[in-house]
N, C-alpha and C. Protein backbone atom coordinates (compact mmCIF):
# COMPACT_ATOMS: atom_id res chain seq x y z
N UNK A 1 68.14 344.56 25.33
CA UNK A 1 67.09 344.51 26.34
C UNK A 1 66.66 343.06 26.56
N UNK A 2 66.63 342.66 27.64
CA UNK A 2 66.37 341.21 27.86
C UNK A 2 64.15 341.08 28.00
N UNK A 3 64.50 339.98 27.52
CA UNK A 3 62.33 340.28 27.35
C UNK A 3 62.64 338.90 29.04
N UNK A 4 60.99 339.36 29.16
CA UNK A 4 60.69 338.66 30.69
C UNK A 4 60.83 337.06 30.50
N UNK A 5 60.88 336.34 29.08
CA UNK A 5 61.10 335.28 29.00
C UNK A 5 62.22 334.37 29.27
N UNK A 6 63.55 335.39 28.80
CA UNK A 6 64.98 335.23 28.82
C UNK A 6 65.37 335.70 30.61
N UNK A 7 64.53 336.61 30.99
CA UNK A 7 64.69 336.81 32.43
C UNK A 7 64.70 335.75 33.67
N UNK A 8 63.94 334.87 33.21
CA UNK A 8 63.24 333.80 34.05
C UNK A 8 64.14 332.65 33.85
N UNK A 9 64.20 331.70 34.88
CA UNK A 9 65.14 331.21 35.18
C UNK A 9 64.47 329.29 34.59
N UNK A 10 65.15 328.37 33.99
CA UNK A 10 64.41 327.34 33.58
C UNK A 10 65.22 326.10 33.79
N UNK A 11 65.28 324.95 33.99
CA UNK A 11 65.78 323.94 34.31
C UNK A 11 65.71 322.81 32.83
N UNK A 12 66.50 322.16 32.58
CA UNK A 12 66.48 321.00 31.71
C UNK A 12 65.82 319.85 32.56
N UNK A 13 64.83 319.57 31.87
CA UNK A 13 64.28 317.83 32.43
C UNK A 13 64.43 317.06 31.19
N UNK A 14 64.11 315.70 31.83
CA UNK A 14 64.44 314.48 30.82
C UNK A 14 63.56 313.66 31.79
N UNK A 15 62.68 312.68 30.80
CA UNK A 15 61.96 311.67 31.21
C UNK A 15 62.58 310.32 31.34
N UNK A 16 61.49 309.39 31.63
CA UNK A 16 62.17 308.26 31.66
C UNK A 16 62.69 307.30 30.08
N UNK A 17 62.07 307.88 28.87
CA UNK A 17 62.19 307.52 27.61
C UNK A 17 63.70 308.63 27.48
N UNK A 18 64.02 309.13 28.01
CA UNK A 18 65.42 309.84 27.81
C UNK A 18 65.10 311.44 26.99
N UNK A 19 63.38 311.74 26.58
CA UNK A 19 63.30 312.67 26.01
C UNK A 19 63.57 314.27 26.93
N UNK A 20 63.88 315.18 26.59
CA UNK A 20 64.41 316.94 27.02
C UNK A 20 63.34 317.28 26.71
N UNK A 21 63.13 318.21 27.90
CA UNK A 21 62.38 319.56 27.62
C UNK A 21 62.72 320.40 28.70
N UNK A 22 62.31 321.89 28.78
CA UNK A 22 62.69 322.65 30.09
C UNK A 22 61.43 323.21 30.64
N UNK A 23 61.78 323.12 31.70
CA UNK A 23 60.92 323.79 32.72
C UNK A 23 60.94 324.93 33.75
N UNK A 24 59.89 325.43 34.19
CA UNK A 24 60.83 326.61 35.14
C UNK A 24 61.34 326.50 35.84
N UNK A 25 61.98 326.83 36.41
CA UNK A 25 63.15 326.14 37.46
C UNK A 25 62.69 326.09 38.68
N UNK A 26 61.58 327.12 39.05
CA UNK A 26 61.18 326.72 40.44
C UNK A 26 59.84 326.78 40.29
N UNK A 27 58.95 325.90 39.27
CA UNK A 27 57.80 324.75 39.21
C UNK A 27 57.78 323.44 39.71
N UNK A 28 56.75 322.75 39.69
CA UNK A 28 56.99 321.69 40.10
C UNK A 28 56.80 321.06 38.95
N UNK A 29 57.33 319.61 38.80
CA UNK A 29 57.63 318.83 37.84
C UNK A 29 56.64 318.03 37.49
N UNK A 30 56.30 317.91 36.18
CA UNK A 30 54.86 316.92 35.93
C UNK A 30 55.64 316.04 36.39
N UNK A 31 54.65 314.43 36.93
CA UNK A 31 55.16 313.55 37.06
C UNK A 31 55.63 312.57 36.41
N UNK A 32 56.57 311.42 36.17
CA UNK A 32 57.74 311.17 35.05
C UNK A 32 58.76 312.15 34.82
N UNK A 33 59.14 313.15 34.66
CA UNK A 33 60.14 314.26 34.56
C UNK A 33 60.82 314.24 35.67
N UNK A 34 62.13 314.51 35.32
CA UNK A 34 63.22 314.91 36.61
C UNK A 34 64.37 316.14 36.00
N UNK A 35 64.23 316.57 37.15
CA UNK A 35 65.42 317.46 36.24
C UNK A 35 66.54 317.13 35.89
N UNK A 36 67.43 317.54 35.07
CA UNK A 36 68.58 317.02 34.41
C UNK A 36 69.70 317.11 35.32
N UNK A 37 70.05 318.35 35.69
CA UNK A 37 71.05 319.44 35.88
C UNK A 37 71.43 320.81 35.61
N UNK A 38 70.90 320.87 34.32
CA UNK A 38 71.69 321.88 33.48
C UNK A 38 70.48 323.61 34.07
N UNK A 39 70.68 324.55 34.91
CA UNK A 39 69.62 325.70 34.60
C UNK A 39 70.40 326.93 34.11
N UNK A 40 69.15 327.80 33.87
CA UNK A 40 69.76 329.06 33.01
C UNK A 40 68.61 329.69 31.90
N UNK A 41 68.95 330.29 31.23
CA UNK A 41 67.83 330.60 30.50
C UNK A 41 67.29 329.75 29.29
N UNK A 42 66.05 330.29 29.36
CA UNK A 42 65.38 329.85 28.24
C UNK A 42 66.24 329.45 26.67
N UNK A 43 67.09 330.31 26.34
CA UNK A 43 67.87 330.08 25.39
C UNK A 43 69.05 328.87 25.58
N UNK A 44 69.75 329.70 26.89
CA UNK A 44 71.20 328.75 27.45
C UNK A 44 70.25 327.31 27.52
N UNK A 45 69.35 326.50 27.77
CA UNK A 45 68.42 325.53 28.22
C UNK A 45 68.40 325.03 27.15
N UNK A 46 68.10 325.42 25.87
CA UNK A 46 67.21 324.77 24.78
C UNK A 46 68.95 324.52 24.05
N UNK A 47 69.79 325.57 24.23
CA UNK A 47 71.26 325.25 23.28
C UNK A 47 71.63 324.31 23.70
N UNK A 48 71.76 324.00 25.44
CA UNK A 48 72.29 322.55 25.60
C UNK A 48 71.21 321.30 25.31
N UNK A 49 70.20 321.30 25.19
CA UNK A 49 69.49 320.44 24.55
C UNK A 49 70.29 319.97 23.56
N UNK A 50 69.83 320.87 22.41
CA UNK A 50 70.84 320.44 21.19
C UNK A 50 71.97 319.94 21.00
N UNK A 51 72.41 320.08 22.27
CA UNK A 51 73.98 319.33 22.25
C UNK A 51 74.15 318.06 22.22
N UNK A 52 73.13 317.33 24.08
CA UNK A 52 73.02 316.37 24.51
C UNK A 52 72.02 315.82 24.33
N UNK A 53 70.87 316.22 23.00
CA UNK A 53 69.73 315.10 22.64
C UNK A 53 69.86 314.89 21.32
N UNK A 54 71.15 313.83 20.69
CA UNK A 54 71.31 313.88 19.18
C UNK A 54 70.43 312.62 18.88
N UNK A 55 69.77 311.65 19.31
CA UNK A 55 68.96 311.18 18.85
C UNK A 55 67.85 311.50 19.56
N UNK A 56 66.64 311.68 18.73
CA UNK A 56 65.32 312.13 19.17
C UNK A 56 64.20 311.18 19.88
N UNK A 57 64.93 309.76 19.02
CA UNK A 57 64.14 308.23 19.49
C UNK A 57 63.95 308.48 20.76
N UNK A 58 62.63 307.84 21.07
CA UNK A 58 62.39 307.51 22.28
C UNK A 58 62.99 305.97 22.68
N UNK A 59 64.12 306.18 24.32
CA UNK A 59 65.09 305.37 24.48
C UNK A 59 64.97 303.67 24.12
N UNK A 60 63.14 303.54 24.82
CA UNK A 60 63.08 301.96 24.47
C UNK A 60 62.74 301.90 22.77
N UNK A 61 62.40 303.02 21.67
CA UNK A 61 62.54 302.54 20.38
C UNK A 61 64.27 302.49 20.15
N UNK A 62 65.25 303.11 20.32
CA UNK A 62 66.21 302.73 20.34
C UNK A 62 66.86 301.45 20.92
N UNK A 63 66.51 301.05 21.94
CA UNK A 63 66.67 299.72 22.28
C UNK A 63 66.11 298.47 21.62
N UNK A 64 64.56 298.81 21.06
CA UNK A 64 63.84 297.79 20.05
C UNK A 64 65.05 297.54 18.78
N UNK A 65 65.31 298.98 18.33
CA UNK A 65 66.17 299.08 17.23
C UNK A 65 68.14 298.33 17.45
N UNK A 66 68.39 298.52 18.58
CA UNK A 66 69.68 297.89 18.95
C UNK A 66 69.17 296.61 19.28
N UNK A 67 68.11 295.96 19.40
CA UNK A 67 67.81 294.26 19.80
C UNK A 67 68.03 293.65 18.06
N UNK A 68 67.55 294.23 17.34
CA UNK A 68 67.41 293.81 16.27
C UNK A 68 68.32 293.98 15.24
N UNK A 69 69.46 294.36 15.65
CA UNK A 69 70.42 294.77 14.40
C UNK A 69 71.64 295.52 14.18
C-alpha cells in the first residue's frame, strides 16, 4: 500500500553551497534553491541524494579546505 507521502511527487534541489534537499515538485522554491533535475518520490529523491552528495561540506568550506592543502 503506498502511504500519501510516497504518493506525492518531489523534486531534488541544491543550493548555491552545493547542499540537497527535496522539495515538492510543484511548490515553489525558497529562495537560493534550484532544482536539480532528478523528480520522483520521496524515497527515489532522498536514494539519489545519497549517491550524488558524498561530501556533506558546504562547497566554499571545501574550497577553504582545497586552498590550503
Amino acid at each position: 500500500m503506498e502511504t500519501q507521502e510516497n504518493a506525492e511527487h518531489f523534486a531534488v534541489v541544491v543550493n548555491d553551497e552545493e547542499q540537497y534537499s527535496i522539495w515538492r515538485a510543484d511548490g515553489a522554491l525558497p529562495e537560493g534553491w534550484r532544482k536539480e533535475g532528478r523528480t520522483g518520490t520521496r524515497e527515489e529523491c532522498l536514494s539519489h541524494i545519497d549517491t550524488v552528495w558524498t561530501d556533506l561540506r558546504p562547497r566554499s568550506v571545501r574550497e577553504r579546505a582545497g586552498a590550503h592543502g
